[in-house]
PDB file of N, CA and C in Angstrom:
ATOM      1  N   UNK A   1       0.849  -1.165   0.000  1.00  0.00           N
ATOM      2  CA  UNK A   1       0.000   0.000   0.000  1.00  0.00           C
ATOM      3  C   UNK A   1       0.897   1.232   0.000  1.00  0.00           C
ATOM      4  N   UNK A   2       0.465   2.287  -1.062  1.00  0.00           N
ATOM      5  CA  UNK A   2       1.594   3.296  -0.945  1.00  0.00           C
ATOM      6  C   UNK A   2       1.525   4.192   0.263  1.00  0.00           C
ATOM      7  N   UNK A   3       2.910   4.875   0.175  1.00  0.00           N
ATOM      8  CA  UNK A   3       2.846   5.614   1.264  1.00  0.00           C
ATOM      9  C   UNK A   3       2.172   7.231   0.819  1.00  0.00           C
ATOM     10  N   UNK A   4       1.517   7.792   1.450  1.00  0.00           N
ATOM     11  CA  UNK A   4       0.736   9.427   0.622  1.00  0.00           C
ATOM     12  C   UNK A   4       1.486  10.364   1.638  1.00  0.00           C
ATOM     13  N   UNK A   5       2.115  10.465   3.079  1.00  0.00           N
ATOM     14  CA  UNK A   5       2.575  11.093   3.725  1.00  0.00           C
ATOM     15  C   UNK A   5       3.364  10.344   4.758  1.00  0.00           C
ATOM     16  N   UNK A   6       4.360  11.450   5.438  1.00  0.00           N
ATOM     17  CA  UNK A   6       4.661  10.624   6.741  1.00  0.00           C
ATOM     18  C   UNK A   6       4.818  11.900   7.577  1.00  0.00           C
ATOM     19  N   UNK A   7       4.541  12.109   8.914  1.00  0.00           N
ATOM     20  CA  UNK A   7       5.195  13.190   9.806  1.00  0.00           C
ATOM     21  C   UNK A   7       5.041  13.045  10.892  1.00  0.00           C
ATOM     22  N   UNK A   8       5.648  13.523  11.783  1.00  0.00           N
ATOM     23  CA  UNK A   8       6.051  13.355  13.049  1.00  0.00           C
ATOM     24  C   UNK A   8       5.671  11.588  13.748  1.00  0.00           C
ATOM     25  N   UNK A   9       6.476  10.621  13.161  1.00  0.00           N
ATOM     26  CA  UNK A   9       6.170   9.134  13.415  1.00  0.00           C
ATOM     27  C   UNK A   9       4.606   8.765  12.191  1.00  0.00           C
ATOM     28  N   UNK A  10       3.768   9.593  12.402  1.00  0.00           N
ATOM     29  CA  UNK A  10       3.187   9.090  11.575  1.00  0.00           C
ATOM     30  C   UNK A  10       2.732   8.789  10.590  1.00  0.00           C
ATOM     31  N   UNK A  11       2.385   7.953  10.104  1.00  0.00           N
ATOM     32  CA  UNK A  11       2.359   6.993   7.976  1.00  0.00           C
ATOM     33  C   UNK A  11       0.863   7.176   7.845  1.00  0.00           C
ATOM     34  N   UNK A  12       0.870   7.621   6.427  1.00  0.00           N
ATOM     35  CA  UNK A  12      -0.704   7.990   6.061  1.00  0.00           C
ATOM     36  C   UNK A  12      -0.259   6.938   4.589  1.00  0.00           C
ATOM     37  N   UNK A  13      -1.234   6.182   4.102  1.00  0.00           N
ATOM     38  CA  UNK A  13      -1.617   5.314   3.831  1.00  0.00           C
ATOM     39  C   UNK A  13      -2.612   5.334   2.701  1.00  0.00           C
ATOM     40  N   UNK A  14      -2.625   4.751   1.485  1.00  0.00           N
ATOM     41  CA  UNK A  14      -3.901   4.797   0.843  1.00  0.00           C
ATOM     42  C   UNK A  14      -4.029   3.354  -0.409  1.00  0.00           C
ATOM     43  N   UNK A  15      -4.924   2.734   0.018  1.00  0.00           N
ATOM     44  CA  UNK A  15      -5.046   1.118  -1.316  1.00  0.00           C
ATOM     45  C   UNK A  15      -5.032   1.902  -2.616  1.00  0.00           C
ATOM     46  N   UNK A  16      -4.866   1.074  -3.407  1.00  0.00           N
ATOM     47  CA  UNK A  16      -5.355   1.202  -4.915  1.00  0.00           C
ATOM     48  C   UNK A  16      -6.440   0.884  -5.430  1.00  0.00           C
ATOM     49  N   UNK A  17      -6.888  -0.411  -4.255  1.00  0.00           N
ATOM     50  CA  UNK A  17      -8.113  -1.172  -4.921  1.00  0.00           C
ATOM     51  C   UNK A  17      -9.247  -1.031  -3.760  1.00  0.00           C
ATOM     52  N   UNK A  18      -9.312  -0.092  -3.156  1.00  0.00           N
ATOM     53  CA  UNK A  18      -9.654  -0.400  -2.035  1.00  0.00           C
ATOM     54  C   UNK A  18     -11.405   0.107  -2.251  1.00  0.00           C
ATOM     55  N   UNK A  19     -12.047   0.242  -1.007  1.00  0.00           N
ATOM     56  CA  UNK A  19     -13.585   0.314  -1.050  1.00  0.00           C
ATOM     57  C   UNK A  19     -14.073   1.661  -1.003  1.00  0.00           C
ATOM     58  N   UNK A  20     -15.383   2.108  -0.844  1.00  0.00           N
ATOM     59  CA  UNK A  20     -16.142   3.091  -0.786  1.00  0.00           C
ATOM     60  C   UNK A  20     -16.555   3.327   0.795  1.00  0.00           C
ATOM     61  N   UNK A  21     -16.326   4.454   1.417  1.00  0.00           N
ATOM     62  CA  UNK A  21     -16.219   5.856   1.057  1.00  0.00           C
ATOM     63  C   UNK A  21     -14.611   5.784   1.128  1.00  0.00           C
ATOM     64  N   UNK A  22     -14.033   7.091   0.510  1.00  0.00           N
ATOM     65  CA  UNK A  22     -12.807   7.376  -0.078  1.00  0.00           C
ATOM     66  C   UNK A  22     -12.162   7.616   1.760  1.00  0.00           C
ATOM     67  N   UNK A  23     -11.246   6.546   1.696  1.00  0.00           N
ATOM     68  CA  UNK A  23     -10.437   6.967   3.277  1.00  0.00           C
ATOM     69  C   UNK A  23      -9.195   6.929   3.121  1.00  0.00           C
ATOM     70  N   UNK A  24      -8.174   7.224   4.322  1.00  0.00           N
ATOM     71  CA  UNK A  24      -7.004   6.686   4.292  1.00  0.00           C
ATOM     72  C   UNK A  24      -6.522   5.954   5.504  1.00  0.00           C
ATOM     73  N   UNK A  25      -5.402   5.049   5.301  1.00  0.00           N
ATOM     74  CA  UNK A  25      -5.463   4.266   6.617  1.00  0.00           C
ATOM     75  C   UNK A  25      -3.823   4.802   7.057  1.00  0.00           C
ATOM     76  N   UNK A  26      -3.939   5.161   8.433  1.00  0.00           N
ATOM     77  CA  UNK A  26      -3.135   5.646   9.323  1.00  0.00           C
ATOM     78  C   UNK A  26      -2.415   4.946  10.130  1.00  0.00           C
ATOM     79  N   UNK A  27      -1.183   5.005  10.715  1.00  0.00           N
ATOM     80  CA  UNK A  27      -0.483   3.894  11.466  1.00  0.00           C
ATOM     81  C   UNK A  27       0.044   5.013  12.333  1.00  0.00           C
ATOM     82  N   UNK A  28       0.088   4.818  13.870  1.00  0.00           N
ATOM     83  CA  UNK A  28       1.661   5.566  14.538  1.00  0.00           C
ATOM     84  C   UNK A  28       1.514   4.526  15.678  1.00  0.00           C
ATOM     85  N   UNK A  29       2.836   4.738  16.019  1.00  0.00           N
ATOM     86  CA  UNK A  29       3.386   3.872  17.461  1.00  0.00           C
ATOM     87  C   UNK A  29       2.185   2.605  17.687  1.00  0.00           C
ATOM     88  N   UNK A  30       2.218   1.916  16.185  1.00  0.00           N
ATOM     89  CA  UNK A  30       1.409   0.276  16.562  1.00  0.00           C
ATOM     90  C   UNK A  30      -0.018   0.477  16.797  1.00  0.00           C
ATOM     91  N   UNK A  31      -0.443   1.590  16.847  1.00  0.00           N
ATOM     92  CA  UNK A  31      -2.001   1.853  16.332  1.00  0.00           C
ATOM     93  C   UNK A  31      -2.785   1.851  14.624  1.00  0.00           C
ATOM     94  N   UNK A  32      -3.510   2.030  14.137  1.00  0.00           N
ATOM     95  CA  UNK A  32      -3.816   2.183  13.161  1.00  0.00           C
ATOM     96  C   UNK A  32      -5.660   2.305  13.250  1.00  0.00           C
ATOM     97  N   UNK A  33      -5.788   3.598  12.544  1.00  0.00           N
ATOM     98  CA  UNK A  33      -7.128   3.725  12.123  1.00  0.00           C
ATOM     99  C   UNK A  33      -7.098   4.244  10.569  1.00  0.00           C
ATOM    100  N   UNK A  34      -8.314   3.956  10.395  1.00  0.00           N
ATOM    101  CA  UNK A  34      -8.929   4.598   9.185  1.00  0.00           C
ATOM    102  C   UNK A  34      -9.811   5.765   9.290  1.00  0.00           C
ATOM    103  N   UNK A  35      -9.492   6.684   8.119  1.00  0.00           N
ATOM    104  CA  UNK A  35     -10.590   7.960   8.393  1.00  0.00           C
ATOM    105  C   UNK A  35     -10.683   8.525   7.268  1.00  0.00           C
ATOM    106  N   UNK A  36     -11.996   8.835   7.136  1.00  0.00           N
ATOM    107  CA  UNK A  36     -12.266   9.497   5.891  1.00  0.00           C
ATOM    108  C   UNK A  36     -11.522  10.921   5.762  1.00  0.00           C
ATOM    109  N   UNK A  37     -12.341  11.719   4.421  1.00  0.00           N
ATOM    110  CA  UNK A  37     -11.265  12.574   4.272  1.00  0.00           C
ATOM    111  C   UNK A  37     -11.967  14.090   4.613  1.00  0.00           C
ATOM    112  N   UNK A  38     -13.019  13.492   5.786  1.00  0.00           N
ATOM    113  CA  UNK A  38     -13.566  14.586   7.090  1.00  0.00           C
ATOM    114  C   UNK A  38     -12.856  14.616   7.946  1.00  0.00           C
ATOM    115  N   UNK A  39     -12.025  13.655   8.604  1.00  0.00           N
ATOM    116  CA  UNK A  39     -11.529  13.538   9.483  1.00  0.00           C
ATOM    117  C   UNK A  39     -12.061  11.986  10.299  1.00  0.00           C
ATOM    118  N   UNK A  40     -12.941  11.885  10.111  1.00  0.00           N
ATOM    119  CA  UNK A  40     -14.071  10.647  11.049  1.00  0.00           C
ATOM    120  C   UNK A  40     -13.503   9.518  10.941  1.00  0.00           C
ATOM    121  N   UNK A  41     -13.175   8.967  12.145  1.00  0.00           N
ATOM    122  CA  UNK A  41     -12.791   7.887  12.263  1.00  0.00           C
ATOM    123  C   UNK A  41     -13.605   6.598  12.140  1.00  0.00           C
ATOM    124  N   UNK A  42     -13.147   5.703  11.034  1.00  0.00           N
ATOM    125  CA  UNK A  42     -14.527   5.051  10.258  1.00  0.00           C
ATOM    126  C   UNK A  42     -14.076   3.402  11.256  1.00  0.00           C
ATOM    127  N   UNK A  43     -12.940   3.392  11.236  1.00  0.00           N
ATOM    128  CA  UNK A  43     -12.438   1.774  12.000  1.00  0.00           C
ATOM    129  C   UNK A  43     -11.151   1.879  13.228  1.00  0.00           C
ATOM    130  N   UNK A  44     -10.896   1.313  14.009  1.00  0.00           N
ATOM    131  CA  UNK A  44      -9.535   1.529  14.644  1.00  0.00           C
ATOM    132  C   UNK A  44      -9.438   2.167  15.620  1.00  0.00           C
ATOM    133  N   UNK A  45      -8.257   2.339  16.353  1.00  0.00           N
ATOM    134  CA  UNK A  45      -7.771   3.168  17.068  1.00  0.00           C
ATOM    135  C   UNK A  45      -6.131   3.883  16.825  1.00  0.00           C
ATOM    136  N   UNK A  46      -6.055   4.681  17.266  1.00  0.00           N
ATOM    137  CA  UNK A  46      -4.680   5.825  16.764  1.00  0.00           C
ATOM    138  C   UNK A  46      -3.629   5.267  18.157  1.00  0.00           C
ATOM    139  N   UNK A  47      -4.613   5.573  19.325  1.00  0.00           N
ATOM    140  CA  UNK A  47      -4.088   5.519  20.702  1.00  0.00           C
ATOM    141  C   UNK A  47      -3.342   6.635  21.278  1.00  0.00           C
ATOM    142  N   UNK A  48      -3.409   7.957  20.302  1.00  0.00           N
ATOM    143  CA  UNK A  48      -2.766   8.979  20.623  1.00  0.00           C
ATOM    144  C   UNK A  48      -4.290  10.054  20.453  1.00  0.00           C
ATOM    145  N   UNK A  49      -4.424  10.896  21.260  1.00  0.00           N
ATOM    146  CA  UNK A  49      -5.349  11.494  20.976  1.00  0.00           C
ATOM    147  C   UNK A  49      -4.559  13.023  20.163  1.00  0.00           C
ATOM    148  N   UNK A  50      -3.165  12.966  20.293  1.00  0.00           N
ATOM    149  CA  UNK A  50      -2.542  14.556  19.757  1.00  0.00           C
ATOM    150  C   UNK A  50      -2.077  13.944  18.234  1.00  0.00           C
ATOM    151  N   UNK A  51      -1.592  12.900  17.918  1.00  0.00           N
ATOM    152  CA  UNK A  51      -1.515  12.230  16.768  1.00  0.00           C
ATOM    153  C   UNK A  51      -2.867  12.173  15.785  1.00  0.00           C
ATOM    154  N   UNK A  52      -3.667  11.744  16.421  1.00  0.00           N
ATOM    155  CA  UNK A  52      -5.168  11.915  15.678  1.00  0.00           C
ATOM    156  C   UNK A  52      -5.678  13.409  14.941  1.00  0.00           C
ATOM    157  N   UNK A  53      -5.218  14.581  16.551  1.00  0.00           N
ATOM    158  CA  UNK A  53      -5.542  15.460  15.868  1.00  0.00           C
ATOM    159  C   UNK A  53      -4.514  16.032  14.888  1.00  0.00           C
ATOM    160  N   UNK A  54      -3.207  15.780  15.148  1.00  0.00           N
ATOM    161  CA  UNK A  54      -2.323  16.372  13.638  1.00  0.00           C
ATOM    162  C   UNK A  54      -2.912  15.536  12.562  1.00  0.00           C
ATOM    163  N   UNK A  55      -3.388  14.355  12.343  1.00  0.00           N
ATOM    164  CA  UNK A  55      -3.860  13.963  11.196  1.00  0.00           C
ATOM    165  C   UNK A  55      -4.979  14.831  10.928  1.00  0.00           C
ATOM    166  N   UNK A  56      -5.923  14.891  11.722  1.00  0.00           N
ATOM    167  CA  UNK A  56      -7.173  15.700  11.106  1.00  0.00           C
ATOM    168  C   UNK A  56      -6.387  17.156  10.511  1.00  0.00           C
ATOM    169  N   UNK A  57      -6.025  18.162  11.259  1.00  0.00           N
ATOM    170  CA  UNK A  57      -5.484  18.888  10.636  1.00  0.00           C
ATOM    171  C   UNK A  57      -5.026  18.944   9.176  1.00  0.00           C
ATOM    172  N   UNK A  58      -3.788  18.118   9.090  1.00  0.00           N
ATOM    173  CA  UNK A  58      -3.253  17.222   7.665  1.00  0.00           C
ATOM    174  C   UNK A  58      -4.371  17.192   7.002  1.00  0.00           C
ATOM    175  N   UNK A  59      -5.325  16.258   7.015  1.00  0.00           N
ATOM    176  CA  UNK A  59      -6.342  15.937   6.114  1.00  0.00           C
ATOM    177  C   UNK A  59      -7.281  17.293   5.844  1.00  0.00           C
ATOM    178  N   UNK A  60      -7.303  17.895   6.892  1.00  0.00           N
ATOM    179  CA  UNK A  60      -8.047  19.875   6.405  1.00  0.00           C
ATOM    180  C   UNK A  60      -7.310  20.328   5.826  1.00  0.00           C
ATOM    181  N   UNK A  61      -6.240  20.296   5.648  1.00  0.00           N
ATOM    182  CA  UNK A  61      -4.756  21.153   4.597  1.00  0.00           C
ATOM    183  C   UNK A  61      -4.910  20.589   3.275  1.00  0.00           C
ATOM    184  N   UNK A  62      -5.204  19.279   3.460  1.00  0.00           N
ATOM    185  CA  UNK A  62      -5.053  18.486   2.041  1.00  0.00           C
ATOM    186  C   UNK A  62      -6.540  17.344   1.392  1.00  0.00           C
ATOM    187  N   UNK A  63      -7.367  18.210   1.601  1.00  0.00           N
ATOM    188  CA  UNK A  63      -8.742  17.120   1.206  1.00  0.00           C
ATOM    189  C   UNK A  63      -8.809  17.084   0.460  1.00  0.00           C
ATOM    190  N   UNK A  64      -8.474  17.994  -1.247  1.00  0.00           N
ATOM    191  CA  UNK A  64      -8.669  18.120  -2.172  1.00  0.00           C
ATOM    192  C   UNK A  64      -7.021  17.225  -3.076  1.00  0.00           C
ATOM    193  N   UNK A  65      -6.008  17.437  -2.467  1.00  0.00           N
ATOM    194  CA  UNK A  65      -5.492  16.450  -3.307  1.00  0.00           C
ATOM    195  C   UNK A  65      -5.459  15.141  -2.601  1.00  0.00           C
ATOM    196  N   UNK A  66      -5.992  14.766  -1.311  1.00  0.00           N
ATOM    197  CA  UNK A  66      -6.759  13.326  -1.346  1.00  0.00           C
ATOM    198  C   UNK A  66      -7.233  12.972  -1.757  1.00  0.00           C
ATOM    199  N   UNK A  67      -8.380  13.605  -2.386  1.00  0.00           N
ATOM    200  CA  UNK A  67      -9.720  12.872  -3.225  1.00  0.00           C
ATOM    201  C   UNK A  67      -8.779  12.896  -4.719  1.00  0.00           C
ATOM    202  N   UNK A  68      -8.179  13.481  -5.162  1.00  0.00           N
ATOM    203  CA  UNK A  68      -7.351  13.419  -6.264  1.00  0.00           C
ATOM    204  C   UNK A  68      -6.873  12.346  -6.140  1.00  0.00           C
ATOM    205  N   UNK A  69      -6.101  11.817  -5.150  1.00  0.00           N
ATOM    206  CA  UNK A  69      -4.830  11.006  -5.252  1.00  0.00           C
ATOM    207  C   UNK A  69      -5.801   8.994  -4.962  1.00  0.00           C
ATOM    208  N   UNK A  70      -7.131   9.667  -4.303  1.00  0.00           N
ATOM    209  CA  UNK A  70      -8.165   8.546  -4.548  1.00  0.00           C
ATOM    210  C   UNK A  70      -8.891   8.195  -5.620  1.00  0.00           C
ATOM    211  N   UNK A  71      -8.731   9.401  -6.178  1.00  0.00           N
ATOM    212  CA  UNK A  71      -9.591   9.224  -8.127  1.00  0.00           C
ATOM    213  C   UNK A  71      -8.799   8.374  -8.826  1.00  0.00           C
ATOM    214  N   UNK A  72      -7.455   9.163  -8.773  1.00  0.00           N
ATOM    215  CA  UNK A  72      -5.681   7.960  -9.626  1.00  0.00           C
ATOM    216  C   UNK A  72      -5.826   6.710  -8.948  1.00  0.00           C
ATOM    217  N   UNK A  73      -5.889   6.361  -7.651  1.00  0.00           N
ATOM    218  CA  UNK A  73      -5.733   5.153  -7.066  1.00  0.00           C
ATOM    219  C   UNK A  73      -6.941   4.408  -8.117  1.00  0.00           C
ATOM    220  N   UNK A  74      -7.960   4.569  -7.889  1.00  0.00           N
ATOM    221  CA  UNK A  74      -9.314   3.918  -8.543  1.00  0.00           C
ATOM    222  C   UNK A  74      -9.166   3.610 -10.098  1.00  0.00           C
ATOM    223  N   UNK A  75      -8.604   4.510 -10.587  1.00  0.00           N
ATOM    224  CA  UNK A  75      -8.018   4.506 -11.739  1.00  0.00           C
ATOM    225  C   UNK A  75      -6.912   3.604 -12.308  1.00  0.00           C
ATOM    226  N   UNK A  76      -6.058   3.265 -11.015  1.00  0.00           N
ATOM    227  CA  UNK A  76      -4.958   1.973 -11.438  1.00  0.00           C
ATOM    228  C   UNK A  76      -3.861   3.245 -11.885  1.00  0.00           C
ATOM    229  N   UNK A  77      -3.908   4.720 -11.884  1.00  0.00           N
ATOM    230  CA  UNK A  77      -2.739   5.482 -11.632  1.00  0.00           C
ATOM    231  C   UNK A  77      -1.995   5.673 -10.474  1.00  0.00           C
ATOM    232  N   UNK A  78      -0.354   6.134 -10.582  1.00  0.00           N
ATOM    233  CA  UNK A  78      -0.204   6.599  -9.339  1.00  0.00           C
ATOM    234  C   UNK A  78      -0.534   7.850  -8.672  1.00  0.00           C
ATOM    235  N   UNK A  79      -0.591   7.418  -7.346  1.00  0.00           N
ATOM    236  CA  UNK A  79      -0.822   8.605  -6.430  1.00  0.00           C
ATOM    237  C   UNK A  79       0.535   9.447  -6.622  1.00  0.00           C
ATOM    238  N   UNK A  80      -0.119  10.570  -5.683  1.00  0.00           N
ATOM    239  CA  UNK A  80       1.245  11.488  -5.770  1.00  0.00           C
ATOM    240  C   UNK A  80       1.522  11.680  -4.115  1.00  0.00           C
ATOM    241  N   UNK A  81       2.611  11.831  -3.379  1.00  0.00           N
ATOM    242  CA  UNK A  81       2.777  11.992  -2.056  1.00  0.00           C
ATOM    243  C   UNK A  81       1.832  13.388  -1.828  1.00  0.00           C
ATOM    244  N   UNK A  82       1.960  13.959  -0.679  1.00  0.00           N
ATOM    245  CA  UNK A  82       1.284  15.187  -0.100  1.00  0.00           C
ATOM    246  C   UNK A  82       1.946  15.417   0.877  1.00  0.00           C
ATOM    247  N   UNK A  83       2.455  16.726   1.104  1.00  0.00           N
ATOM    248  CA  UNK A  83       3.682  17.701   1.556  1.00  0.00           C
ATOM    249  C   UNK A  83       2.826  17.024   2.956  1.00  0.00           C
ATOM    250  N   UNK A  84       3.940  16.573   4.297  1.00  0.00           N
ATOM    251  CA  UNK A  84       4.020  16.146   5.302  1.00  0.00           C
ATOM    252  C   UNK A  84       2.862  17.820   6.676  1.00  0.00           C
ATOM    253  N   UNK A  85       2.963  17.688   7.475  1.00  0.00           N
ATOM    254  CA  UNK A  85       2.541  18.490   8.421  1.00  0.00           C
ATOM    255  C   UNK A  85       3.671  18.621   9.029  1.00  0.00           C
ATOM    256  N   UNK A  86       4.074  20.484   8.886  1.00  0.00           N
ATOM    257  CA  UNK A  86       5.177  21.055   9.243  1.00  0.00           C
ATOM    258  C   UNK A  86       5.442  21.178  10.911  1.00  0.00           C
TER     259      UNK A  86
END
């Protein structure tokens, strides 16, 4: 599964083939959730509640080339990374 970001420990995540609604799946320190590209946590746990929120953030900075980089995935193109959270 490619990698779409990484920052501060944590890996943002996205299938190629994957299902409906458009999410990405998240990993830090041996947690992992999934969340759409509201923020909403659809499966999982993070186990960090300050990790969770730099992802939401991340995902408010970048919703629009998520859903991009989920259109290419669906498509069998590649994604493109997305500038980390500074």
């Amino acid at each position: 599964m490619p990698v779409v970001s990484m920052f501060f420990g944590i890996v943002v995540r996205m299938y190629y083939d994957d299902h409906n609604p458009p999410h990405i799946h998240v990993e830090y320190q041996g947690g992992k959730v999934v969340l759409d590209f509201q923020g909403n946590v659809l499966k999982g746990e993070l186990g960090s509640r300050t990790a969770l929120k730099l992802v939401r953030e991340w995902v408010d900075l970048h919703t629009v080339e998520l859903a991009d980089d989920w259109d290419a995935a669906r498509q069998g193109r590649s994604i493109k990374k997305i500038d980390p959270l500074d």
